[in-house]
Structure formats: C-alpha cells, structure tokens
Protein backbone atom coordinates (compact mmCIF):
# COMPACT_ATOMS: atom_id res chain seq x y z
CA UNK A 1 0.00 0.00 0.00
CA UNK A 2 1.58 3.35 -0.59
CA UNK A 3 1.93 5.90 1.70
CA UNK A 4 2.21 9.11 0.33
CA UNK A 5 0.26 11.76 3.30
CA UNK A 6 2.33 13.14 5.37
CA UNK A 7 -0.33 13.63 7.58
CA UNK A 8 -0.24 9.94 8.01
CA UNK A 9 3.04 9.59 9.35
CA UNK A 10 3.61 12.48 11.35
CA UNK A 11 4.06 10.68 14.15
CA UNK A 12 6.63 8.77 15.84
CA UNK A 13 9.33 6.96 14.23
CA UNK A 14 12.20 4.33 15.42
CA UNK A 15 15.28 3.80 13.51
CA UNK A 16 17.63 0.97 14.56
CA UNK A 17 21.39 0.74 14.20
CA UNK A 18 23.12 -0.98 16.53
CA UNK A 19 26.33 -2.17 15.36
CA UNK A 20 29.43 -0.05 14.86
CA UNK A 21 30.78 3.66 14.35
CA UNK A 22 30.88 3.81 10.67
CA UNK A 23 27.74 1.77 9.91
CA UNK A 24 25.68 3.92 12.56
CA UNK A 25 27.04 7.48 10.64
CA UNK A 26 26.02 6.19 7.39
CA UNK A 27 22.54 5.80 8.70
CA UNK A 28 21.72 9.29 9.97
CA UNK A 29 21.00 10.65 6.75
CA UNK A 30 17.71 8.46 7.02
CA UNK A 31 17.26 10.84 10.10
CA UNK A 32 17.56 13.85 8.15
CA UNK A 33 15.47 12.62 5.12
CA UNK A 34 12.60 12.08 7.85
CA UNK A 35 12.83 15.19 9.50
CA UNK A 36 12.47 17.02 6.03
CA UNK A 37 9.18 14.99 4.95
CA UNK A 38 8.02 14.99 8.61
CA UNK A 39 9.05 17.88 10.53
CA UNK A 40 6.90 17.60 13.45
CA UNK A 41 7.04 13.80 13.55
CA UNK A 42 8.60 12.09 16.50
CA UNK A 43 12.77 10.55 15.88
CA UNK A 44 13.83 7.83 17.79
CA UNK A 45 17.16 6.54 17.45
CA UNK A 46 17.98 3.00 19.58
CA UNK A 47 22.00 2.64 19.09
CA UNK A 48 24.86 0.77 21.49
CA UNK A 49 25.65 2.78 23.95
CA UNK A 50 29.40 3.67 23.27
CA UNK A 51 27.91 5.53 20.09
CA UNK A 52 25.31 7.21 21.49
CA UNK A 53 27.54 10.27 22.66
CA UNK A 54 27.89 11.01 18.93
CA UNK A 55 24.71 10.52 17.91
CA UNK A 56 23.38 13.36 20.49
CA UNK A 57 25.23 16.14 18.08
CA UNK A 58 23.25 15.07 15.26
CA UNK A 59 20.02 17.51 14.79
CA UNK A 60 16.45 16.09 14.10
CA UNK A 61 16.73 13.20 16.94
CA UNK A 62 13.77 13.33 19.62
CA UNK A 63 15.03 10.69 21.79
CA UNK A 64 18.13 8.29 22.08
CA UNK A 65 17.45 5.04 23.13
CA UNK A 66 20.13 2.37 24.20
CA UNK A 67 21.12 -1.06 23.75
CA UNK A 68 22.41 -3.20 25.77
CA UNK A 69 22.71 -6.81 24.31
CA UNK A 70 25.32 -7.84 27.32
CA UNK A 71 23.05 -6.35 30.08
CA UNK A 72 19.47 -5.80 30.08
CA UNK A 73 18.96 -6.51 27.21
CA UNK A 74 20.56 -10.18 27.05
CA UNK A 75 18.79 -13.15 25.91
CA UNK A 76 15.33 -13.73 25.17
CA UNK A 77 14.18 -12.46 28.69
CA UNK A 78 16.30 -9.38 27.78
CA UNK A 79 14.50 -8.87 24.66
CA UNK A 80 10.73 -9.42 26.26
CA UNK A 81 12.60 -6.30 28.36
CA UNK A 82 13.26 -4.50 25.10
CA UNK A 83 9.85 -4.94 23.40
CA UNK A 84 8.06 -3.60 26.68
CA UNK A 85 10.49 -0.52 26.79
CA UNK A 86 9.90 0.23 23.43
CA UNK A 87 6.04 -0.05 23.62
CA UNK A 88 5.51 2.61 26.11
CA UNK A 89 6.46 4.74 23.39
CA UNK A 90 4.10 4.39 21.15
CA UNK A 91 5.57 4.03 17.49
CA UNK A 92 4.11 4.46 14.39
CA UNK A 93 6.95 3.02 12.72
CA UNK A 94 10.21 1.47 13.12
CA UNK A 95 12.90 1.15 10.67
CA UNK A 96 15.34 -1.83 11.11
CA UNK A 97 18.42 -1.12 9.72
CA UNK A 98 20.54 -3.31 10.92
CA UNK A 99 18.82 -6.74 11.04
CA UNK A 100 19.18 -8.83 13.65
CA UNK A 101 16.61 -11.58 14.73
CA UNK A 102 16.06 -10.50 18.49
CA UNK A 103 15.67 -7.09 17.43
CA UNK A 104 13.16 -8.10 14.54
CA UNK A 105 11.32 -10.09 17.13
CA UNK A 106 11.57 -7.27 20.07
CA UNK A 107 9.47 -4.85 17.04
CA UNK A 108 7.06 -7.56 16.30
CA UNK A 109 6.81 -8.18 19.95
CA UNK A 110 5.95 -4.33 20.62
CA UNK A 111 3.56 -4.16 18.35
CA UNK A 112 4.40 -1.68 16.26
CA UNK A 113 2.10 -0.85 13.00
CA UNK A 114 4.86 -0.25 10.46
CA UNK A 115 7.64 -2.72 10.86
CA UNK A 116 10.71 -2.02 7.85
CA UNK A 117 13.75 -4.03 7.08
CA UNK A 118 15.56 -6.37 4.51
CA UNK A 119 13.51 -9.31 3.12
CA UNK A 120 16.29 -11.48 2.74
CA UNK A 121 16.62 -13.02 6.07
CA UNK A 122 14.69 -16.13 7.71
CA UNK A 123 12.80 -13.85 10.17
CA UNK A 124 11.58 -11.20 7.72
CA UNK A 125 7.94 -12.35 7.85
CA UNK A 126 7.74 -10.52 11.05
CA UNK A 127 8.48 -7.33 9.31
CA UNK A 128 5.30 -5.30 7.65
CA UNK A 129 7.73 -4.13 4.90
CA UNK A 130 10.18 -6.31 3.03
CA UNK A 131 12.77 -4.54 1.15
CA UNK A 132 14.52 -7.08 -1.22
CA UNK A 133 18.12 -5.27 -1.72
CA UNK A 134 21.05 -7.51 -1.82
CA UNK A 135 23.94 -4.95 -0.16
CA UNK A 136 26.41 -7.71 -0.78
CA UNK A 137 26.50 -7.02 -4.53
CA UNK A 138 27.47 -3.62 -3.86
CA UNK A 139 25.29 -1.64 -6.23
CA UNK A 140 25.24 1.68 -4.34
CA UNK A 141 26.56 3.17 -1.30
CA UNK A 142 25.81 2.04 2.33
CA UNK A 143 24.48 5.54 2.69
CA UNK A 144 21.56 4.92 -0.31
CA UNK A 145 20.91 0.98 0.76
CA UNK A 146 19.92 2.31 4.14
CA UNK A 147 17.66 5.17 2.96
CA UNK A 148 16.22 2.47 0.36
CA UNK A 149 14.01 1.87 3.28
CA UNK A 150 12.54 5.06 3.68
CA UNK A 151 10.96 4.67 -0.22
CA UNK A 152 7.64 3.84 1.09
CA UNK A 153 7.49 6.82 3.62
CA UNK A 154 9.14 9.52 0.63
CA UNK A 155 5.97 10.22 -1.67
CA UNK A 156 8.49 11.73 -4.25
CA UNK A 157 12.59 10.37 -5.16
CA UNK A 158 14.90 8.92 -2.15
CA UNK A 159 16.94 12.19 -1.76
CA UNK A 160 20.67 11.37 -1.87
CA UNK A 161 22.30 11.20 1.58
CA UNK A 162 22.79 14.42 3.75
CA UNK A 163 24.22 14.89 7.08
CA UNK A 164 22.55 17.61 9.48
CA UNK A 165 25.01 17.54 12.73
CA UNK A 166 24.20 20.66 15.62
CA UNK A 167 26.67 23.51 15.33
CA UNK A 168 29.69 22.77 16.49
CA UNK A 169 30.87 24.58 19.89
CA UNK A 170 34.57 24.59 21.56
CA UNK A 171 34.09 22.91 25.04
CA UNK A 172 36.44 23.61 28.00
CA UNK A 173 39.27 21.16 26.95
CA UNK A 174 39.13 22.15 23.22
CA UNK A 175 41.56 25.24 24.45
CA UNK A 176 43.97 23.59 26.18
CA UNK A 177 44.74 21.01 22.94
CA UNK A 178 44.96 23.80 21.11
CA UNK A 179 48.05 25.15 23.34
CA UNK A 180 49.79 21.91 22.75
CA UNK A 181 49.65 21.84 19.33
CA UNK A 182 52.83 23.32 17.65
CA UNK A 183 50.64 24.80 14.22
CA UNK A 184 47.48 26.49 13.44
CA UNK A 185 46.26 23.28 11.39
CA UNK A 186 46.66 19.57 11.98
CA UNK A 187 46.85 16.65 10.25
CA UNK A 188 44.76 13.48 11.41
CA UNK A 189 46.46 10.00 10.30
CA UNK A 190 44.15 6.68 11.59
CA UNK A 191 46.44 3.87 11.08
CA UNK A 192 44.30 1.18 12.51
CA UNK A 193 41.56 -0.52 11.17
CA UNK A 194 39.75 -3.82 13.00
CA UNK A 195 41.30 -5.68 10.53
CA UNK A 196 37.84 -5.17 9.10
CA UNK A 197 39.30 -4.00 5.41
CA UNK A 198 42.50 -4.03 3.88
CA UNK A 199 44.80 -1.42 5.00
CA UNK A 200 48.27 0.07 4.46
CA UNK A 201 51.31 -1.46 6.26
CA UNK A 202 53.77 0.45 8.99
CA UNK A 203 55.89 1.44 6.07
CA UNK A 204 53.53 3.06 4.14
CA UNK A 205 52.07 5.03 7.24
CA UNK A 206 55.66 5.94 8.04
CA UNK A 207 56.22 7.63 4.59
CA UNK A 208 52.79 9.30 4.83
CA UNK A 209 53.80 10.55 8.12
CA UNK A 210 57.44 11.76 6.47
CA UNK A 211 55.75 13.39 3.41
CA UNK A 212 53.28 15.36 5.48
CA UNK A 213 56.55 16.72 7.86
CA UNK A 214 57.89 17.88 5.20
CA UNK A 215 55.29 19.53 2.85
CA UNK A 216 53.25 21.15 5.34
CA UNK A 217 53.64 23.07 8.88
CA UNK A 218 51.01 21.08 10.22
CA UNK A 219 50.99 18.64 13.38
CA UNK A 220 50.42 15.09 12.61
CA UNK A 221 48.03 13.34 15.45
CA UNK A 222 48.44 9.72 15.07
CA UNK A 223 44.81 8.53 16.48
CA UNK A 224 43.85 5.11 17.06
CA UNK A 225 41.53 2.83 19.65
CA UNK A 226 43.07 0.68 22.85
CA UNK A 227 45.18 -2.06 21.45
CA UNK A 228 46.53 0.10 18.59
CA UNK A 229 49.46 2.18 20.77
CA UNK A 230 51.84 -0.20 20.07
CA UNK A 231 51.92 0.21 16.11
CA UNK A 232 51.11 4.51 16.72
CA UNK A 233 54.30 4.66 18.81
CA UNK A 234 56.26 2.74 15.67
CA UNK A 235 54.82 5.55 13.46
CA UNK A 236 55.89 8.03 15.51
CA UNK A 237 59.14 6.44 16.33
CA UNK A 238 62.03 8.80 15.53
CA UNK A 239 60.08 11.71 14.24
CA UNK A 240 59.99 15.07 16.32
CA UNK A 241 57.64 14.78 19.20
CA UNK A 242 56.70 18.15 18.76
CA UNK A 243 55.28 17.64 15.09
CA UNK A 244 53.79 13.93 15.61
CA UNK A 245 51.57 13.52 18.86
CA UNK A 246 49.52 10.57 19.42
CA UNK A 247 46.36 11.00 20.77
CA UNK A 248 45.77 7.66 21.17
CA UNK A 249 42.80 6.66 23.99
CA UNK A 250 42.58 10.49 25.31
CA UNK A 251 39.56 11.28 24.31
CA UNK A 252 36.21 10.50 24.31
CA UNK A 253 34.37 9.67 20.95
CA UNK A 254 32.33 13.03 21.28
CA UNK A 255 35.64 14.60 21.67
CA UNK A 256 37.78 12.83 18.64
CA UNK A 257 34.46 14.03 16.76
CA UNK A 258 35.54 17.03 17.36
CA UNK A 259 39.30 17.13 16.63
CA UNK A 260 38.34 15.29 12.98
CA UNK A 261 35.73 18.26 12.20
CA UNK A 262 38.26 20.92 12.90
CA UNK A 263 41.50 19.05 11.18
CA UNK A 264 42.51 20.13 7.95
CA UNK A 265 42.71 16.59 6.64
CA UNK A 266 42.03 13.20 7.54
CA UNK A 267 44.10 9.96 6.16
CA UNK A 268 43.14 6.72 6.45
CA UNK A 269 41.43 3.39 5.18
CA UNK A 270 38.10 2.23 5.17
CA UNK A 271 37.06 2.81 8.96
CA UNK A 272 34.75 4.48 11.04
CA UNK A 273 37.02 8.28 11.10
CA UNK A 274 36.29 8.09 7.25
CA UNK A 275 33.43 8.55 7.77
CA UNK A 276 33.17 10.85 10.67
CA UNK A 277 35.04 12.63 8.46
CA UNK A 278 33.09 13.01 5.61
CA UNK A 279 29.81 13.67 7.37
CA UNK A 280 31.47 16.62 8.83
CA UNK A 281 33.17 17.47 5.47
CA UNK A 282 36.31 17.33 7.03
CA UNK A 283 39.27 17.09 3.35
CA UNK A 284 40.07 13.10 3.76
CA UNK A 285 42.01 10.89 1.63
CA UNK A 286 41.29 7.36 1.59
CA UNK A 287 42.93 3.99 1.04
CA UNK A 288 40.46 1.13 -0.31
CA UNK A 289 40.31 -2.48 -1.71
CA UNK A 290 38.70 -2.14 -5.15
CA UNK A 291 36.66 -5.40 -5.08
CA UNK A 292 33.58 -6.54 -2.90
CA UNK A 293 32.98 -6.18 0.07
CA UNK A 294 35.11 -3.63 0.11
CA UNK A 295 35.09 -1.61 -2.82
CA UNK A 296 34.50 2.23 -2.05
CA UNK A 297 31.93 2.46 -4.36
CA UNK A 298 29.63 1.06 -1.21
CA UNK A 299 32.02 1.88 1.57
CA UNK A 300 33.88 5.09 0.32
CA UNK A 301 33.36 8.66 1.65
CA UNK A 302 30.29 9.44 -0.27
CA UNK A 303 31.12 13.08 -1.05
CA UNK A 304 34.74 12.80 -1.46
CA UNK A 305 35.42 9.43 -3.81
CA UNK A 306 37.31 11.64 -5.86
CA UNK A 307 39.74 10.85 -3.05
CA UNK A 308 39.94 7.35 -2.76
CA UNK A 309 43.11 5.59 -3.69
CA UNK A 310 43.14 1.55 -4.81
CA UNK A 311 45.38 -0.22 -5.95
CA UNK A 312 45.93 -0.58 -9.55
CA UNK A 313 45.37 -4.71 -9.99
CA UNK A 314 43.80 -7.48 -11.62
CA UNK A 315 41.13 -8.22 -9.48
CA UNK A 316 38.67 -10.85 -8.55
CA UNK A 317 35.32 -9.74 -8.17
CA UNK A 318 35.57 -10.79 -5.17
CA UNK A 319 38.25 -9.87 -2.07
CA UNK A 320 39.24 -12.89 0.08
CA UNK A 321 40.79 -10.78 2.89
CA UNK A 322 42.62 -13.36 4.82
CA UNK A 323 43.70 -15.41 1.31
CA UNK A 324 44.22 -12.43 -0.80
CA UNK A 325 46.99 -13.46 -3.34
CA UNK A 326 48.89 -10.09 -2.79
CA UNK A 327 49.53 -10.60 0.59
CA UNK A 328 47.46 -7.46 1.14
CA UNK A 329 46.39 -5.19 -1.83
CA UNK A 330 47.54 -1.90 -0.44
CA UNK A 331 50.74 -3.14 -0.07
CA UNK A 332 51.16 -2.87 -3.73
CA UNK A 333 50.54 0.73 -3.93
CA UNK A 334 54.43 2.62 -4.89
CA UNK A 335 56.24 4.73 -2.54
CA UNK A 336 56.04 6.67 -6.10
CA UNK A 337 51.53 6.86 -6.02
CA UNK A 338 51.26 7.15 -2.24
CA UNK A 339 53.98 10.40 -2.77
CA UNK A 340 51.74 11.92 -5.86
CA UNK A 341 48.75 11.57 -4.65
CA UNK A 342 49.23 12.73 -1.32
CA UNK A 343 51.50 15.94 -2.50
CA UNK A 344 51.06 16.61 -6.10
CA UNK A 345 47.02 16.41 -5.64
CA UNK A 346 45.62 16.08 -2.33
CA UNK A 347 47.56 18.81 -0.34
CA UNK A 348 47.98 20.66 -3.54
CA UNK A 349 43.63 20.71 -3.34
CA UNK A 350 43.90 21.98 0.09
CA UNK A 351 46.32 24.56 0.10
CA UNK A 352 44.49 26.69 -3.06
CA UNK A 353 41.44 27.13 -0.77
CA UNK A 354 43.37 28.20 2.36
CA UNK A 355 42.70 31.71 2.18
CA UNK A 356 45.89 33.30 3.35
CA UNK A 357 46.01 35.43 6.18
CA UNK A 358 46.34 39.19 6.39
C-alpha cells in the first residue's frame, strides 16, 4: 500500500542501528530525510551505547534510546525487556536497519504498525515491509541501501544522503589542545583498522607521516583505539615529538568528533574516522580495496570518492581478505603513487582554498 500523506506519518518513528561507528554514521542521513518529509514527527534513534555520545550532536533526533545486548537486554528475557520498553512509546513506525533476529522479534513483539527491514533473512515475515536489496552485490553506497528503506514513507525520489550535525561549539578542553599543538592546522592519520578492510602497512604510514613533515607546517596526530598504541608509537618512532603527537585513547568519541571536524585533513582506510570525516566534510584521503565487500563504491566517503586511492590490480570480483593473493592489496601501492597523490594532488587541493592570512 503506498503511503504518500504526510499527515499519516507524522508521528513517531524508530530507527535501529546498533552495530558499529561507521555503519551507525552512514545511517543518519535516514534521520535527516525524515525530518524534512516529517518535521513535526517524533525521531527515535535506539543505538549501542558507546555511540550514542555522537549521535546526540546530530540535529532532528527526539530521543536516544540504548542497547544493551550484554546487560538488560541479554537473551530472550532481555528482549521481552526491550519490546516492553519500546512499547511505552508508542511508534508508528520502526525502521530496522541493521537486522538482527532478536531485534526483529523485540518490534514484532511491541507491536508496532509499520515494521521495515531487509527481506532477505529467515525472520523477515515478522516485518510489515520487506525490502529485497542484496547490499552484498554492492550496487550503491551504504548511505543509499539504508535510505532504500525510507521509499515507502518519501511520496516523491529517495533524496541522496545528507548529514545535518548541531553547530559545532569549543568545550572547556578544546583550548587547552589547542596550546599543545605546535601549528594552526593539523593533520589526522588513523592507522588502525579492525582488521575489518585491507589497510596500508607500517611502512607506508611511516612515509605518509614523512611526506606530510615535510610539505606542510602542520601537526600530525596519530589517532587510534586501545590495542593500537603499540603500532602509533612505531609511526611516531624517531620523528619530532613536537610535530607527531599521538592521541591515542585520550579522548572520548564526542571529543575525537571534534578534533576530525576541525583538522585540515584526515588519512586513512576504510574505517569508522572516514566517515566521521566526511559527514562533517572534514578534506580526507582514503585507502580502499577495489573489489567486494570492500570496494568504495559502497564503503567510500560518499562526497569525497574523488579521493579514494586503490590499488591498480587485476582483481577478482571478489576480495578474500585473509587469502588475498597479494599478501594485502595496499601493499602494492608505490612509494612513487602514495607520494603523488598525497603531494602533487591532495595537499595541492587543500592549500588553493586556504585563504591566506592578512
């Protein structure tokens, strides 16, 4: 049935991502494509908890709701918990966006009206509204497969995605990092990945590092999460302290939000700063596999693929990450590319729209 009055569904909505950093920023367009169709309608957004600090300085979100798989919310008793919490609220509609049987079974559970998510999985008949997108084939972006769910609540064409974060103002602490920092602009470099993707070796990240000393004035901030220091403190190893500074585990995710909207670049693979960085249109240049799953064409900054950098290779269509025949695709990328692309075009970019100073 199509739903096309907005009078219909200006009411109260859920969206659901609960997995990681990345895959939860790629899904807060749908929040802004909402809040355009539906401005007085009621946003819920039910996230883990570690990412709900970052979520609260996105505009257009009513209420954040968490989950907590590992506590309240474990097992099947923890999910009886879930449907009843969500209940009392009253939704019109909740969008699933990252599928997951207990939380497919929590909506039906709650009984919500409008219940939206993939149709590919064995407990999609609890769902009102199947949507029958394979994401594995890699068609679009992330960014477009998640508002693909939205088409039945968007009388006219799925808008492309759009970030709407609050205004961004300097806390107490933001002064005090500013002190230590030995330039006017920095330099972000995010060496780790999960081991989610493929991703440049120490090497590479040492050169990067090397290059950016001595083209710019800036301060490199090697960033990272706990269990990264020890390859940071190899990056850093033997440059000056006072030009490379990890910030490694100091701050807060709200916080490293902040230092990546205010850098003047960020480098790095396919991870969760990427992304950060491109919702906040942070500059970015970014290292990528060129075949599925990984292939930036779905996980890429969406506004800036013009700077994406793979690896120039015969590929399979598909990447088998722990097998692949290269011993790691980025690896193949020249000390010759990484230094072109990174001086003769990305910090070339930069530097003609720095206004200069008077």
């Amino acid at each position: 049935m199509s739903r096309n009055t907005s009078s219909e569904y200006d009411k109260r909505f859920l969206l659901i991502r609960t997995d990681r950093i990345g895959d939860t920023i790629l899904t807060l367009p749908a929040v802004t494509a909402l809040r355009k169709q539906y401005p007085e309608a009621f946003i819920a957004f039910l996230a883990q908890p570690y990412t709900i600090p970052l979520i609260e300085q996105y505009a257009g979100i009513d209420l954040l709701l968490d989950y907590q798989p590992a506590g309240r919310h474990k097992g099947w008793q923890g999910i009886r918990q879930l449907s009843h919490e969500l209940q009392e609220h009253n939704f019109d509609v909740a969008l699933l966006l990252y599928p997951r049987a207990e939380l497919a079974f929590a909506l039906f559970s709650a009984k919500i009206p409008v219940r939206i998510s993939t149709g590919f999985r064995w407990y999609s008949f609890l769902m009102t509204e199947r949507i029958f997108e394979h994401r594995k084939d890699c068609k679009k972006h992330e960014a477009e497969y998640n508002l693909s769910l939205l088409k039945s609540l968007l009388p006219n064409q799925i808008p492309p995605p759009e970030y709407d974060f609050k205004e961004w103002i300097a806390e107490p602490w933001w002064a005090g990092f500013q002190q230590e920092l030995n330039a006017a602009k920095y330099v972000i470099l995010h060496p780790g990945s999960g081991a989610s993707a493929p991703n440049l070796n120490l090497e590479q990240y040492r050169l990067i590092t090397r290059l950016l000393l001595e083209n710019t004035d800036w301060t490199v901030l090697l960033t990272g999460v706990y269990g990264e220091e020890n390859l940071v403190e190899k990056i850093a190893a033997n440059f000056p302290e006072k030009r490379v500074k990890s910030i490694v585990g100091r701050f807060s995710l709200a916080e490293i939000f902040s230092v990546i909207r205010n850098a003047s670049l960020l480098i790095t693979s396919s991870t969760g700063p990427l992304h950060l960085a491109n919702a906040a249109g942070t500059p970015l240049l970014g290292f990528f596999c060129p075949a599925k799953p990984h292939t930036p064409k779905r996980w890429g900054p969406y506004d800036q693929q013009e700077w994406v950098v793979t690896p120039k290779l015969e590929w399979p269509e598909i990447c088998e990450l722990k097998y692949c025949p290269h011993g790691g695709c980025l690896q193949q990328l020249s000390e010759q590319r990484i230094t072109e692309v990174l001086c003769e075009h990305r910090l070339k970019n930069i530097q003609k729209k720095i206004k200069p100073t008077t």
